[in-house]
Protein backbone atom coordinates (compact mmCIF):
# COMPACT_ATOMS: atom_id res chain seq x y z
CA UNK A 1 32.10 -29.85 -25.61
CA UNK A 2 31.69 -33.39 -24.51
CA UNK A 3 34.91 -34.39 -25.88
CA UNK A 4 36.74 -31.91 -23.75
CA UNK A 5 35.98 -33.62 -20.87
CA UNK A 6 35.17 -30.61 -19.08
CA UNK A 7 33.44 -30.39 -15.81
CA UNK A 8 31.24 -27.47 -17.41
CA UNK A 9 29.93 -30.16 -19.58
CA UNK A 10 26.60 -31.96 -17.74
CA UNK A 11 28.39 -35.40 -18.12
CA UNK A 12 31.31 -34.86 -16.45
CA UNK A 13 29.61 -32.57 -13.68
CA UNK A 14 29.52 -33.69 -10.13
CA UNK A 15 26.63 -35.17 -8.72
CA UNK A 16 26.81 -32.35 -5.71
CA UNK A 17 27.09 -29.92 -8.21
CA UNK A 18 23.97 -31.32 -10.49
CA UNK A 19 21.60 -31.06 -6.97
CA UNK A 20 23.08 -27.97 -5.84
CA UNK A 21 21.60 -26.57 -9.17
CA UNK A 22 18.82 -27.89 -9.42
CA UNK A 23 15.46 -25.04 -9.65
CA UNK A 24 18.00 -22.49 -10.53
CA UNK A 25 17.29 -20.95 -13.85
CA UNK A 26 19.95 -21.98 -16.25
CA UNK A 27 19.90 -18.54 -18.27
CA UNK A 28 20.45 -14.88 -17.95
CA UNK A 29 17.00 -13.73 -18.82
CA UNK A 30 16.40 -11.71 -15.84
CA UNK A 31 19.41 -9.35 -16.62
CA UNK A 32 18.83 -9.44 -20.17
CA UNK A 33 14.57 -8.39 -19.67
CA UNK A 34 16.11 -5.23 -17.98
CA UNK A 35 18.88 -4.21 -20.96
CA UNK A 36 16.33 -4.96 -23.45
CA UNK A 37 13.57 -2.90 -21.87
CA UNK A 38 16.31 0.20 -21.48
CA UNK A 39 17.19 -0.70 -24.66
CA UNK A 40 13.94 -0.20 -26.36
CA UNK A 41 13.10 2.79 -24.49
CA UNK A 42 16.05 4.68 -25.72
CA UNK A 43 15.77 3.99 -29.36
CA UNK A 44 11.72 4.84 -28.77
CA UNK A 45 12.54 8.16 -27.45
CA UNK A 46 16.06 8.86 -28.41
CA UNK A 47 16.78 11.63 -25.96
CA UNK A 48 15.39 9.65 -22.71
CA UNK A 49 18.00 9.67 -19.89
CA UNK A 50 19.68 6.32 -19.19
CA UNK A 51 17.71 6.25 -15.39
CA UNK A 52 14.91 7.52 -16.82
CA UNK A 53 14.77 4.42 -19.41
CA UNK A 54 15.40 2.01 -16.43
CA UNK A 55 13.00 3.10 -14.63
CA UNK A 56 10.22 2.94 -17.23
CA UNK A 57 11.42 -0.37 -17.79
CA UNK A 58 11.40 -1.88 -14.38
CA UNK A 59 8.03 -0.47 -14.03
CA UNK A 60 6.66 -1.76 -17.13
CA UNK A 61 8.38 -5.47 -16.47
CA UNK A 62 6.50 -5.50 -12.67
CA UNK A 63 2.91 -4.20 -14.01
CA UNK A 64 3.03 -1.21 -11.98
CA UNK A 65 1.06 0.53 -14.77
CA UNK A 66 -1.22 -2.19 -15.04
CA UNK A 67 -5.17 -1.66 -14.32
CA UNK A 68 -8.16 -3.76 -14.75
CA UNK A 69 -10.16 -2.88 -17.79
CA UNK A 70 -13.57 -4.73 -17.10
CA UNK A 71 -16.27 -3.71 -14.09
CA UNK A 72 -15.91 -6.94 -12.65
CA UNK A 73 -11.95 -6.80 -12.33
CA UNK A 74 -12.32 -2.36 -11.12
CA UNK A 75 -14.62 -3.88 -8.45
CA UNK A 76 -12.41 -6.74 -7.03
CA UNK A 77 -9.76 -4.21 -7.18
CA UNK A 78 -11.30 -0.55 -6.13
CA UNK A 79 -8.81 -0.26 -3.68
CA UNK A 80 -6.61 2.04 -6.28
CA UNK A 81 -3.44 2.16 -7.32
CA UNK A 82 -1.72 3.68 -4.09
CA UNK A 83 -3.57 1.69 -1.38
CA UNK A 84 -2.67 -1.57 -3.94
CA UNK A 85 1.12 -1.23 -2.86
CA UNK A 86 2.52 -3.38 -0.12
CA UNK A 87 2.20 -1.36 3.04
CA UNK A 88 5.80 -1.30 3.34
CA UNK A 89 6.29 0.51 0.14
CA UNK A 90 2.90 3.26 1.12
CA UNK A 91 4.50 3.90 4.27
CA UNK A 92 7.88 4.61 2.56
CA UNK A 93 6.12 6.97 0.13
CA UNK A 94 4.17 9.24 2.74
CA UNK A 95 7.31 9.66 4.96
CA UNK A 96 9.39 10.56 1.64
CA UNK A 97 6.98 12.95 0.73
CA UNK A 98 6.31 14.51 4.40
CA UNK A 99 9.97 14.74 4.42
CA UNK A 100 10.24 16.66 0.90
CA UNK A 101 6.77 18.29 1.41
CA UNK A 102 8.53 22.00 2.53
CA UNK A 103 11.10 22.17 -0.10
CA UNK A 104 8.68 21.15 -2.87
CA UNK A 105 6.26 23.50 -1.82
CA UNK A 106 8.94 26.87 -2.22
CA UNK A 107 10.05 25.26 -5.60
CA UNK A 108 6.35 25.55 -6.52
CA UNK A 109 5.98 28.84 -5.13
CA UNK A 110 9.04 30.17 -6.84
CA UNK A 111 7.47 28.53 -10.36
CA UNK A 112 3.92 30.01 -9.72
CA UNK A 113 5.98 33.77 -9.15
CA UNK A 114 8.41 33.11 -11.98
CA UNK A 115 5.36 32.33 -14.43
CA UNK A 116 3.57 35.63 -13.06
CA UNK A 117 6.38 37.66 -13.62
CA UNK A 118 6.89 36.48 -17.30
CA UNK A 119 2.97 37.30 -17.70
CA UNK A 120 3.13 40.75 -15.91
CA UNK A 121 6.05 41.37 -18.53
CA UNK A 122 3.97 40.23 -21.85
């Protein structure tokens, strides 16, 4: 590419343009952890849904599954995995479920009296 002369080529770049990127990652890695980890997931499980398989990704890729496996690390940490969350994200959570709390609870119902019904019929 050098002989092109191009200005996509580092030697023919603009100084302003060379500081302007400096600390900026150079490669697509980011985008291309989350395809991959989709990726994998579907040809693991074959009939995973597509946001199913992101979402399994994203939380593998930001340790959301991860816990300490020695005494010493379960102490520092014995705060659990809810109460570990940014406060933020725990306060999100409770209102979500408070706010979904009476419509779960009649789907539940209505499973608990389906499954009765099927067992009052065997």
């Amino acid at each position: 590419m050098s002989f092109s002369g191009s200005t996509f080529f580092y030697d023919y770049c603009p100084d302003d343009v060379k500081t302007a990127m400096l600390g900026m990652m150079a490669v697509n890695d980011l985008a291309e952890s989350s395809f991959a980890g989709v990726t994998a997931q579907v040809q693991c499980y074959g009939r995973i849904g597509m946001h199913a398989a992101a979402g399994v990704s994203d939380i593998q890729r930001n340790g959301f599954l991860a816990r300490p496996t020695t005494k010493t690390a379960i102490a520092k940490n014995d705060r659990g995995m809810f109460q570990g969350l940014p406060e933020e994200l725990r306060i999100t959570a409770v209102m979500v479920a408070m706010e979904d709390a009476p419509a779960t609870r009649k789907s539940n119902v209505a499973s608990v009296e389906a499954q009765r019904e099927m067992k009052a019929q065997k």
